[in-house]
N, C-alpha and C. Protein backbone atom coordinates (compact mmCIF):
# COMPACT_ATOMS: atom_id res chain seq x y z
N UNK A 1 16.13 -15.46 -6.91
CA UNK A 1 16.21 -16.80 -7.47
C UNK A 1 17.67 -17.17 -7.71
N UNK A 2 17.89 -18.44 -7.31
CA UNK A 2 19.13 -19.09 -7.72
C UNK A 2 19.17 -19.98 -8.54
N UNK A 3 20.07 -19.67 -10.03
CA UNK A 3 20.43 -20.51 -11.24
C UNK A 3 21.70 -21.02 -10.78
N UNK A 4 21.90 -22.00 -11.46
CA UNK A 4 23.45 -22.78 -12.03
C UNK A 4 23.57 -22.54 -13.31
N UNK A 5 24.98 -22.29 -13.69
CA UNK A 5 25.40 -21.21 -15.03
C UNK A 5 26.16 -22.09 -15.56
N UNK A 6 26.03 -22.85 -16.56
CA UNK A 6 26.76 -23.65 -17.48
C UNK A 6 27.33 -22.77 -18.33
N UNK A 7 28.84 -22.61 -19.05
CA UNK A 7 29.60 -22.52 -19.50
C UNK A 7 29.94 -22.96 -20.90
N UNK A 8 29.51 -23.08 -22.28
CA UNK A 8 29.74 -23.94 -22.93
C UNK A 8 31.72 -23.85 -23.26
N UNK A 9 32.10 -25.24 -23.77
CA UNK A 9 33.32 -24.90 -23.55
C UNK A 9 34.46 -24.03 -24.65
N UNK A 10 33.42 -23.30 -25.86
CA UNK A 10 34.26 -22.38 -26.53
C UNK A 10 34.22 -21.10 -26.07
N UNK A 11 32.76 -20.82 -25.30
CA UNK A 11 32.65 -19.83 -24.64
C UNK A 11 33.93 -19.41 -23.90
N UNK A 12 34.63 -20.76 -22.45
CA UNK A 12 35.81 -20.60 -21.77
C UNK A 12 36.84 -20.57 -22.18
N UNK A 13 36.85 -20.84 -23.53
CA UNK A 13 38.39 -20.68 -24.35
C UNK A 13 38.44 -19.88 -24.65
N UNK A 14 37.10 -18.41 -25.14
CA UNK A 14 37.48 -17.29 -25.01
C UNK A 14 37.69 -16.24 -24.33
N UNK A 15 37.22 -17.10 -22.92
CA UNK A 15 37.58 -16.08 -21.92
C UNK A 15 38.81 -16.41 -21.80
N UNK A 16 39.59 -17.71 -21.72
CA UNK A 16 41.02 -17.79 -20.93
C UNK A 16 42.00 -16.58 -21.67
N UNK A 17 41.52 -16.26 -23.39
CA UNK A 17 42.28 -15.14 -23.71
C UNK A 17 42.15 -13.93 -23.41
N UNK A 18 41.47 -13.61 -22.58
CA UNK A 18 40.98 -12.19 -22.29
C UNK A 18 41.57 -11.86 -21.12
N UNK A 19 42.68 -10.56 -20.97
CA UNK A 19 43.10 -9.85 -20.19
C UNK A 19 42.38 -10.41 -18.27
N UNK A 20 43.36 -10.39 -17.34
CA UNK A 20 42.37 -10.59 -16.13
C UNK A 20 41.71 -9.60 -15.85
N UNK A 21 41.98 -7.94 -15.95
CA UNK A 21 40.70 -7.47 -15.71
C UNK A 21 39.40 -7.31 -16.65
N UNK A 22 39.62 -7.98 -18.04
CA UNK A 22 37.66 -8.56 -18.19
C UNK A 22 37.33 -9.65 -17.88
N UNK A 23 38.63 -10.50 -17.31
CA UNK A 23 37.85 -11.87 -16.90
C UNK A 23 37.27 -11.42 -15.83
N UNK A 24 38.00 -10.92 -14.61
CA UNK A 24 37.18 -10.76 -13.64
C UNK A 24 35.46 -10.14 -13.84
N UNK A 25 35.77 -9.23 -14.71
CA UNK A 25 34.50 -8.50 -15.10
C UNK A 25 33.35 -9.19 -15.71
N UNK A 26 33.50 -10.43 -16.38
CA UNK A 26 32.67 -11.46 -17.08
C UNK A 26 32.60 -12.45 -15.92
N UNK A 27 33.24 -12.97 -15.34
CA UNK A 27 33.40 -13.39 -13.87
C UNK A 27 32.13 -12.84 -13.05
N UNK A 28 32.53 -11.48 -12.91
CA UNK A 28 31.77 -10.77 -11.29
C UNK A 28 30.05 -11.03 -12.33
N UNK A 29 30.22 -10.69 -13.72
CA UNK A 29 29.00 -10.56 -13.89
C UNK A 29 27.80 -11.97 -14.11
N UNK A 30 28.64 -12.80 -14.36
CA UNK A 30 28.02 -14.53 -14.33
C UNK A 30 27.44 -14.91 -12.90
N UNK A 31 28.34 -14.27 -11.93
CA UNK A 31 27.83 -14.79 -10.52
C UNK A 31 26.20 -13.86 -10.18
N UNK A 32 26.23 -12.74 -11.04
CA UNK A 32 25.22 -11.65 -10.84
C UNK A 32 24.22 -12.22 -11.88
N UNK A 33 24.47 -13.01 -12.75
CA UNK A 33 23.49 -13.94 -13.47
C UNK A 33 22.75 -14.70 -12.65
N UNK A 34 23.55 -15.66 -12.59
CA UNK A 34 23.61 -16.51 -11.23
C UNK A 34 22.15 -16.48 -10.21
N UNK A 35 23.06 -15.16 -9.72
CA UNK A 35 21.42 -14.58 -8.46
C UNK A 35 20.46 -14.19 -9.34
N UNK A 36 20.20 -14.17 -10.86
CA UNK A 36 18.94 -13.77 -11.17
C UNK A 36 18.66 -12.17 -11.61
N UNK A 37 19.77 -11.20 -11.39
CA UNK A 37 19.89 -10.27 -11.55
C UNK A 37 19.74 -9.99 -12.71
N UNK A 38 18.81 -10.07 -13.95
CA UNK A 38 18.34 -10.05 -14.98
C UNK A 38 18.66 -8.49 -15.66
N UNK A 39 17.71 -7.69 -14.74
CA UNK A 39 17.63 -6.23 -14.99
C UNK A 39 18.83 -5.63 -14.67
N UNK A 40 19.84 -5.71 -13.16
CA UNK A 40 20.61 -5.37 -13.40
C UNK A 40 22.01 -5.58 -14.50
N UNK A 41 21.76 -5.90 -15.68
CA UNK A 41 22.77 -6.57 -16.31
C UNK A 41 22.16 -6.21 -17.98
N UNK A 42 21.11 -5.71 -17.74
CA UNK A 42 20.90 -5.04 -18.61
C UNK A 42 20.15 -6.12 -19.80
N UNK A 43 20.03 -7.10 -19.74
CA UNK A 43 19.60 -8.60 -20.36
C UNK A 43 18.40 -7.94 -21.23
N UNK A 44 19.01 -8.35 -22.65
CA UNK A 44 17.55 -8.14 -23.89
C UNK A 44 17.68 -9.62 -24.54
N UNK A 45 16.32 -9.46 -24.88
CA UNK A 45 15.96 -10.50 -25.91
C UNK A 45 15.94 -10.43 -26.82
N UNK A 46 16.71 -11.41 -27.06
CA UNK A 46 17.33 -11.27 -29.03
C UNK A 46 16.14 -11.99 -30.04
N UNK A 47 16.40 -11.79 -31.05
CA UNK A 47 15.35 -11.89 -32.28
C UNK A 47 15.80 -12.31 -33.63
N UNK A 48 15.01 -13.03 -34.45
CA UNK A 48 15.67 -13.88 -35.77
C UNK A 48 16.27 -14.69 -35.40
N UNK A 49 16.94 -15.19 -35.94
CA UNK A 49 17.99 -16.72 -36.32
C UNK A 49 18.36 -16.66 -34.10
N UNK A 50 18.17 -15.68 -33.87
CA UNK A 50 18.57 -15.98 -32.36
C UNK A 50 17.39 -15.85 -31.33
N UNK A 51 16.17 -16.31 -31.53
CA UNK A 51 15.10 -16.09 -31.28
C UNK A 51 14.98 -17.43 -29.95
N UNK A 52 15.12 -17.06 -28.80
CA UNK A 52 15.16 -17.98 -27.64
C UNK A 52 16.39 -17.31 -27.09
N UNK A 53 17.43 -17.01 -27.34
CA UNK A 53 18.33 -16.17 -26.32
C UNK A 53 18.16 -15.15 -26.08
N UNK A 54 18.78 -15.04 -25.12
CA UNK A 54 19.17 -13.40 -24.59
C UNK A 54 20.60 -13.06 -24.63
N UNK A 55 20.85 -11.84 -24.19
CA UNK A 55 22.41 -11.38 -24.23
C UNK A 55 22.27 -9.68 -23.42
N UNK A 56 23.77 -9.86 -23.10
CA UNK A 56 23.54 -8.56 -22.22
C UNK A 56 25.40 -8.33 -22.48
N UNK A 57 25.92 -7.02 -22.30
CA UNK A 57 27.32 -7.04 -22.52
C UNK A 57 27.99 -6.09 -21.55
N UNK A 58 29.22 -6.34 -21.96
CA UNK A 58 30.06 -5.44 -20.98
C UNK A 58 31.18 -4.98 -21.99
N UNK A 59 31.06 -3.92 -21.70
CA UNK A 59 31.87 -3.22 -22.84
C UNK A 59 31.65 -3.70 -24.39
N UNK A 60 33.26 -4.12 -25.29
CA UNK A 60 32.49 -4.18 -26.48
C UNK A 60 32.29 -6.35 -26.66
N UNK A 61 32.02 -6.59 -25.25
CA UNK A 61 31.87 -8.15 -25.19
C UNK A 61 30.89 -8.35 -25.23
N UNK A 62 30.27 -9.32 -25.97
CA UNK A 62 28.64 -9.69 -25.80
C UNK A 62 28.67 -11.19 -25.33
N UNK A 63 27.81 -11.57 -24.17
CA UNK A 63 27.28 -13.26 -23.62
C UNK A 63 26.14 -12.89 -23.74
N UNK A 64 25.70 -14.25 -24.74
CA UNK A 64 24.88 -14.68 -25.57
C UNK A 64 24.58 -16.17 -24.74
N UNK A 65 22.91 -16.32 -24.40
CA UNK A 65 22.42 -17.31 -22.96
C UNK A 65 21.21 -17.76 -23.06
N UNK A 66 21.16 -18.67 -22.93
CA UNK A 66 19.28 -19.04 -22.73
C UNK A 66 19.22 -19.79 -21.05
N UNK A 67 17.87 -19.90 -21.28
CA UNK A 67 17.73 -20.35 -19.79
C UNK A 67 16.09 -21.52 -19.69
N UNK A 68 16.65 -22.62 -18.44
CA UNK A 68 15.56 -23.63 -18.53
C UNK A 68 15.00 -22.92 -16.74
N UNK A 69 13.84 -22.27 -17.04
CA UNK A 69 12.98 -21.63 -15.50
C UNK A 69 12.45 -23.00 -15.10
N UNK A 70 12.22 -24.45 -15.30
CA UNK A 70 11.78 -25.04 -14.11
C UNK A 70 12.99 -25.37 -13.65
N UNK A 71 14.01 -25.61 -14.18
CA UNK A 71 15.50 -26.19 -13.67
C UNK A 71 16.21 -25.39 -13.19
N UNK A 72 16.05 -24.34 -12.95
CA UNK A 72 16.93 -23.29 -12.67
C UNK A 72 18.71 -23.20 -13.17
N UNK A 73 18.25 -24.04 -14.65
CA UNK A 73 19.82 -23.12 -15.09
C UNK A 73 20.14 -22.53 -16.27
N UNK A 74 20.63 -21.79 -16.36
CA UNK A 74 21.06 -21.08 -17.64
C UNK A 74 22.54 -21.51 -18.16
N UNK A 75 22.07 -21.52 -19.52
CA UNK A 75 23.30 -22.40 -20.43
C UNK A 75 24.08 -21.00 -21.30
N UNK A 76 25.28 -20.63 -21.00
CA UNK A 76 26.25 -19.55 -21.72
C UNK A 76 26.83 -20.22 -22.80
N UNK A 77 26.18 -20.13 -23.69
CA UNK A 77 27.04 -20.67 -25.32
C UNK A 77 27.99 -20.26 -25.91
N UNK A 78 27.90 -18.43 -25.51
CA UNK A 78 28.75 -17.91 -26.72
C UNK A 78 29.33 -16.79 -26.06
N UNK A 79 30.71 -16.36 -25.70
CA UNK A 79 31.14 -15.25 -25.36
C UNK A 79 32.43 -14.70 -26.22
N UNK A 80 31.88 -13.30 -26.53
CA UNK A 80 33.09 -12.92 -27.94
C UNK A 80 32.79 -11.45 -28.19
N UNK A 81 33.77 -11.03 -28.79
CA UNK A 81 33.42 -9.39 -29.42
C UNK A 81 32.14 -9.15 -30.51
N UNK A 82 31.59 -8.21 -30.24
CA UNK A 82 30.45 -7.71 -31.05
C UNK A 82 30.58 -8.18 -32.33
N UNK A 83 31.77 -7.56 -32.82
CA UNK A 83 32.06 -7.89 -34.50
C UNK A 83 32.18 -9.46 -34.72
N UNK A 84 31.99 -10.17 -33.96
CA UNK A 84 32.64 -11.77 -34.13
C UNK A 84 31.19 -12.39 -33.78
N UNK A 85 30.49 -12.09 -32.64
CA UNK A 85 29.94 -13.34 -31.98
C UNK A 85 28.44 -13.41 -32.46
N UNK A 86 27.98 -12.63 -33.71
CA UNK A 86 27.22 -12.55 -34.60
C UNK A 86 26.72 -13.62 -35.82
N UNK A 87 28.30 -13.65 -35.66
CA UNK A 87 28.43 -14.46 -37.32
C UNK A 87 28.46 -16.07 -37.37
N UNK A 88 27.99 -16.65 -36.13
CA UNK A 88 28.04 -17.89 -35.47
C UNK A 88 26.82 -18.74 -36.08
């Protein structure tokens, strides 16, 4: 399956600070969203006050995502360190 991956735009302000090799790495892994690659990416469903997203991470980064299945796109709200992207 093919999604379109919306970006929200604090999400991209925290990537522009992030070193290029985790951008690339949050990069390679959005396009692997993208195709639907759910399982490979390790994607859980979150619970409480975050009950409708999911999130999956790379290293100590967590993207935090929901998704519309008849539209095929998924909306990225929140990308940030563990200790931070909690407290939102």
């Amino acid at each position: 399956m093919k999604y379109k991956v919306i970006v929200h735009k604090k999400a991209v302000k925290y990537l522009r600070k992030l070193s290029d090799k985790k951008k690339e790495l949050i990069k390679g892994s959005l396009k692997e969203l993208e195709k639907g690659n759910f399982e490979r990416l390790n994607v859980k469903k979150m619970y409480g006050e975050w009950k409708g997203y999911m999130r999956f991470r790379i290293g100590n980064i967590r993207i935090i995502f929901w998704f519309e299945e008849r539209e095929k796109v998924i909306y990225v709200d929140y990308i940030g360190a563990r200790g931070d992207i909690y407290k939102k």
